[in-house]
N, C-alpha and C. Protein backbone atom coordinates (compact mmCIF):
# COMPACT_ATOMS: atom_id res chain seq x y z
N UNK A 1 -47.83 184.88 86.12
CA UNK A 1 -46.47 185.33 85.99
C UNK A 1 -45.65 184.33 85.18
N UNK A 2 -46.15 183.09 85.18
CA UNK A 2 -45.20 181.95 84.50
C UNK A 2 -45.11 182.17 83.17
N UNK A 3 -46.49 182.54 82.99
CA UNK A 3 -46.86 182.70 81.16
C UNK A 3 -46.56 183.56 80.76
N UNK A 4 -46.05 184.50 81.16
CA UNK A 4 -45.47 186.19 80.75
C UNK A 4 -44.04 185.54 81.02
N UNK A 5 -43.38 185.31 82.05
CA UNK A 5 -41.83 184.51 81.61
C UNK A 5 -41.74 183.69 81.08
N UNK A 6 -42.87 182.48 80.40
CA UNK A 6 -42.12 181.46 79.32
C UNK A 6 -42.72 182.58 78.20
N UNK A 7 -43.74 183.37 77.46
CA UNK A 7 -43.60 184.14 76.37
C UNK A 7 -42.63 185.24 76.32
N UNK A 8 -42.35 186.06 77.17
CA UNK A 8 -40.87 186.85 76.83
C UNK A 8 -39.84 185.54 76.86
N UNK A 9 -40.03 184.42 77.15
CA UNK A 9 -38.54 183.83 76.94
C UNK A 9 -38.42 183.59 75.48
N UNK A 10 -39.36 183.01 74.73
CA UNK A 10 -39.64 182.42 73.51
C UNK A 10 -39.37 183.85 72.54
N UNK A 11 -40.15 184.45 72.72
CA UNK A 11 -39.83 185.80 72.06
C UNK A 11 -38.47 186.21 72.29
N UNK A 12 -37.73 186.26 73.12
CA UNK A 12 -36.42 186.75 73.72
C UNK A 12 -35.90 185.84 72.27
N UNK A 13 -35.76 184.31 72.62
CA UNK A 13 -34.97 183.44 72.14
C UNK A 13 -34.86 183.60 70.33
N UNK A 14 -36.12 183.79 69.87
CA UNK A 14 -36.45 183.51 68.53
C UNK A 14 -35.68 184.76 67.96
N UNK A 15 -35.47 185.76 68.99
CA UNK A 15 -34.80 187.12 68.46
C UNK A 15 -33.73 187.49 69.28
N UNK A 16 -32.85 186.05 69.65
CA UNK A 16 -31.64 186.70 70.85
C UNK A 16 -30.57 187.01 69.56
N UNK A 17 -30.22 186.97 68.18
CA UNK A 17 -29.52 187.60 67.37
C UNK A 17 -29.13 189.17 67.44
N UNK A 18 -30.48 189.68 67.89
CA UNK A 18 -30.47 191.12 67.81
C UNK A 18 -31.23 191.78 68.82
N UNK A 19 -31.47 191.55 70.33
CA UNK A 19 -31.85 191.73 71.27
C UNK A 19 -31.87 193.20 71.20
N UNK A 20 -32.42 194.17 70.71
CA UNK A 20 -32.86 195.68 70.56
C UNK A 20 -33.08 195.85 71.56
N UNK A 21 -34.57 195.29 71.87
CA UNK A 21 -35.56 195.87 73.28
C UNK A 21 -34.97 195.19 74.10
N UNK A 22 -34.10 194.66 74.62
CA UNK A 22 -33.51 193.57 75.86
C UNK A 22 -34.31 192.93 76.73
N UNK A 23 -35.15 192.11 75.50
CA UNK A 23 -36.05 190.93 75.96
C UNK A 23 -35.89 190.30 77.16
N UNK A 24 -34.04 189.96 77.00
CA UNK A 24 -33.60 188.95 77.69
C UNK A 24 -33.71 189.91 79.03
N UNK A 25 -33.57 190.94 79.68
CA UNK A 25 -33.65 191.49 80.50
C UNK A 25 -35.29 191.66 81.07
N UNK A 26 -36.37 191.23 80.02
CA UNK A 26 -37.44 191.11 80.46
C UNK A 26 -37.79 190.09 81.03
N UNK A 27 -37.34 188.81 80.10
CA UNK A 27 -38.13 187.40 80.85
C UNK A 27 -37.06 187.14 82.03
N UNK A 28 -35.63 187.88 82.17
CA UNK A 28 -35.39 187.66 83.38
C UNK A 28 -36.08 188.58 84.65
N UNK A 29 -36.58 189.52 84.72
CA UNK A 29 -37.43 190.12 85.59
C UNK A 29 -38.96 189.28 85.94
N UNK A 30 -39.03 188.38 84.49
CA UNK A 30 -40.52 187.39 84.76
C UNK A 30 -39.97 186.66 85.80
N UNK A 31 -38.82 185.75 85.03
CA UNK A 31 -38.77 184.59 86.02
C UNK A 31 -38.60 184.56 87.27
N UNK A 32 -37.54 185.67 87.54
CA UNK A 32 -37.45 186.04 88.84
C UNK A 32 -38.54 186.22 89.54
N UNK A 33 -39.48 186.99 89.44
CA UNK A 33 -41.02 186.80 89.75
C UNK A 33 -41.53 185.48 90.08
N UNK A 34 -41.59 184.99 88.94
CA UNK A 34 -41.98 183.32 89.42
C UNK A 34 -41.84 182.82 90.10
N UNK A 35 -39.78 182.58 90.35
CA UNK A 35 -40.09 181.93 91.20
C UNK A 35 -40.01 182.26 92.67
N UNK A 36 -39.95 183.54 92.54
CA UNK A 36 -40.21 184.34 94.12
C UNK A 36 -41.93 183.81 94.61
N UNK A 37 -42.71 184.15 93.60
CA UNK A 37 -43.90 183.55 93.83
C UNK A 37 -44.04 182.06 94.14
N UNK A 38 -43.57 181.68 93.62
CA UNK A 38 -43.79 179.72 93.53
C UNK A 38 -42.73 179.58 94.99
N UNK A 39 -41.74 179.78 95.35
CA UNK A 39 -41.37 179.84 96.78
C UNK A 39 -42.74 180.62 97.62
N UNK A 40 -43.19 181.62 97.29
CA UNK A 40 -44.03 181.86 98.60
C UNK A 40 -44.98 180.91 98.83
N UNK A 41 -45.79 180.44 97.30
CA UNK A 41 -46.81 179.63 97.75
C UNK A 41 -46.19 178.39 98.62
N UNK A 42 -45.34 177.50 98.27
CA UNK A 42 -44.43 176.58 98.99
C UNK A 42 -44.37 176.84 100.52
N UNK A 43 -43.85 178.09 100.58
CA UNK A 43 -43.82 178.55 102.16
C UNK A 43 -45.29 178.30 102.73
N UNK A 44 -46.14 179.19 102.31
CA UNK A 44 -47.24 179.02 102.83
C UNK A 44 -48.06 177.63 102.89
N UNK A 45 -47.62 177.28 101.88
CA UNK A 45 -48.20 175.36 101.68
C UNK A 45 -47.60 174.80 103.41
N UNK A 46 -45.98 175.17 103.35
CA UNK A 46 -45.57 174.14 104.17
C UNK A 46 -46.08 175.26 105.65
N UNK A 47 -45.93 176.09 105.90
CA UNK A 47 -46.48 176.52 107.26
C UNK A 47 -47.98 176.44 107.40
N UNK A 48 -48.79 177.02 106.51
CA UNK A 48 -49.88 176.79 107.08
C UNK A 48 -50.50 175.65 106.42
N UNK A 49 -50.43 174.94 105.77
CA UNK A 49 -51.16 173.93 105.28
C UNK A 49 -51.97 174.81 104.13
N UNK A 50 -53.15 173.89 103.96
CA UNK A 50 -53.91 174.13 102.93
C UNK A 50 -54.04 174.19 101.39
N UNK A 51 -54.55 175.03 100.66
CA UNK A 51 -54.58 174.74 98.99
C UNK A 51 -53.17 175.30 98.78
N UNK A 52 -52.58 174.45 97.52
CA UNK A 52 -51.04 175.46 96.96
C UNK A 52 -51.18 176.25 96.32
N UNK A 53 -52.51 176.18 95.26
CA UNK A 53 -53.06 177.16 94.79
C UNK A 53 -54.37 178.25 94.84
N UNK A 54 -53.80 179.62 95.25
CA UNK A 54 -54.04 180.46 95.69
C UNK A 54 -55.41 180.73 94.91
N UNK A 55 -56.68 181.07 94.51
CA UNK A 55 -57.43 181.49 93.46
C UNK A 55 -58.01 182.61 94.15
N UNK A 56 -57.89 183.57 94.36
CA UNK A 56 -58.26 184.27 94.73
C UNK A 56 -58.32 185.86 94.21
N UNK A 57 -59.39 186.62 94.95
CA UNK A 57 -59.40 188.37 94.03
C UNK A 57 -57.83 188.74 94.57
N UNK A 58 -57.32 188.70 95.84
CA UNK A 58 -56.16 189.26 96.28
C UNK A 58 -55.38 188.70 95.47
N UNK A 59 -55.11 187.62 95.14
CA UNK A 59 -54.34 186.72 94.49
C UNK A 59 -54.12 187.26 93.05
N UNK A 60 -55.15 187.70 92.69
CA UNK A 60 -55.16 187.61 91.51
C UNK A 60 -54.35 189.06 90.79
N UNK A 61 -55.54 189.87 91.57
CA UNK A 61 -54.94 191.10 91.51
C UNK A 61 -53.15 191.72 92.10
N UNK A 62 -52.53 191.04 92.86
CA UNK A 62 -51.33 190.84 92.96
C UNK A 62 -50.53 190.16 91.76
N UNK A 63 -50.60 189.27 91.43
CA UNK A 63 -50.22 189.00 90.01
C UNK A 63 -50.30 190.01 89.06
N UNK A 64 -51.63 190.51 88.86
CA UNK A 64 -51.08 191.46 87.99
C UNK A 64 -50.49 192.88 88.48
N UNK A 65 -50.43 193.06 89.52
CA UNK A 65 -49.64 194.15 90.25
C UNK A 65 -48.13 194.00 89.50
N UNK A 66 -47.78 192.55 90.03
CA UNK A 66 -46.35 192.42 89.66
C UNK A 66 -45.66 192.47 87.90
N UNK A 67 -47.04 192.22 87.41
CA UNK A 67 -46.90 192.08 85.89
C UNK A 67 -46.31 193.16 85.92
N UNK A 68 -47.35 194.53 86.19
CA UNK A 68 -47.14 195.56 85.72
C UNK A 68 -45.99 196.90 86.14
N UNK A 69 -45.76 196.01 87.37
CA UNK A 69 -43.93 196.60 87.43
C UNK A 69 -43.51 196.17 87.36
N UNK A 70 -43.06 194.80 87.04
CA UNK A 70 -42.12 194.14 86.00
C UNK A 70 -42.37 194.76 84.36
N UNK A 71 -42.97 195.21 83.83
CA UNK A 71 -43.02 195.96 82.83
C UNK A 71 -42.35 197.46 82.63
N UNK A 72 -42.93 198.27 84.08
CA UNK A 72 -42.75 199.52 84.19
C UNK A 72 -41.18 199.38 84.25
N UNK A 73 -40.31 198.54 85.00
CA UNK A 73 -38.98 198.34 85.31
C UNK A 73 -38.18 198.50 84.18
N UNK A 74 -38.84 197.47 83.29
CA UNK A 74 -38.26 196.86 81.66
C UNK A 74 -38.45 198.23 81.07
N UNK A 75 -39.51 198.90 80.66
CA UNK A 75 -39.28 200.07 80.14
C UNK A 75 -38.56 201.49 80.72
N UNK A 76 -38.28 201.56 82.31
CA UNK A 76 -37.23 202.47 82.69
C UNK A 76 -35.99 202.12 82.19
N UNK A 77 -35.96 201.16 82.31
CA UNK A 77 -34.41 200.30 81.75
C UNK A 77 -34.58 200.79 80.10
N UNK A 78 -35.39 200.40 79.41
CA UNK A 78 -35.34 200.43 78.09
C UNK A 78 -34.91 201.98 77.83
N UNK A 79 -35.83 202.87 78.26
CA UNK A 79 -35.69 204.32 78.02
C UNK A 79 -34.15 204.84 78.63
N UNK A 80 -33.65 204.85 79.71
CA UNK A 80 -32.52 204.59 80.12
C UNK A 80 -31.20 204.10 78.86
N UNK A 81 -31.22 203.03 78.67
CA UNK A 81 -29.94 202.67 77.86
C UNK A 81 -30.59 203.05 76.27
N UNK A 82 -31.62 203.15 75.88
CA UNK A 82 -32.08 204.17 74.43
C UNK A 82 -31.18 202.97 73.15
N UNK A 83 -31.75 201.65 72.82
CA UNK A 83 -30.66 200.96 72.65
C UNK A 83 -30.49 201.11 71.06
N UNK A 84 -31.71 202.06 70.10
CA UNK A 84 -31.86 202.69 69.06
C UNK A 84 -31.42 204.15 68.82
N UNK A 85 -30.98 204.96 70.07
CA UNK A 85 -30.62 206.50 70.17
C UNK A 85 -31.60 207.26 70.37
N UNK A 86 -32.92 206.65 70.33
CA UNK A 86 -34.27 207.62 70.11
C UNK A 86 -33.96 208.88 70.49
N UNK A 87 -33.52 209.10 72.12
CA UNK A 87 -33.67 209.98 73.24
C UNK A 87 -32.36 210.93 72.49
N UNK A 88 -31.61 210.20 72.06
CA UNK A 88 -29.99 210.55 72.20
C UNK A 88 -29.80 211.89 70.68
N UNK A 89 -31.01 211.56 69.58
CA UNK A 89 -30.43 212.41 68.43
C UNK A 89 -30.60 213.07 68.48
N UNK A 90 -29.53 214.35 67.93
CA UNK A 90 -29.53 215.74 67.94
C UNK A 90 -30.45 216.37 66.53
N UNK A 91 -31.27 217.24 67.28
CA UNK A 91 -32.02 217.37 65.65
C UNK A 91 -32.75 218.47 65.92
């Protein structure tokens, strides 16, 4: 999740002039992720002890769970505000 919010950030940044697709609305749905994640592992570090890092199939596959509605979100949003008119022209 970190690496999907620092690359939409970089991408966001290099093109915050003209934010079309509302990048910035993406890598903020990453980070938020992050660090919801990076608090849980913490939690779990400090209650139960053990590794901080998780490696695991559950693990893993949860990560990309979250990728992929953090994506699905970004594109309801995208389709929603139409920030080119796509949806919107009469024709």
């Amino acid at each position: 999740m970190a690496m999907a919010a620092t690359l939409s950030t970089a991408i966001w940044y290099s093109k915050a002039e003209n934010d079309v697709y509302m990048l910035k609305l993406l890598s903020l749905i990453f980070w938020g992720a992050t660090i919801m994640v990076f608090i849980d592992h913490v939690m779990g570090y400090l209650m139960e002890g053990g590794a901080f890092l998780e490696m695991s199939v559950e693990a893993t596959v949860l990560g990309f769970i979250l990728l992929i509605f953090a994506l699905i979100v970004w594109e309801i949003v995208l389709i929603i505000k139409d920030p080119k008119g796509v949806l919107r022209k009469s024709g």
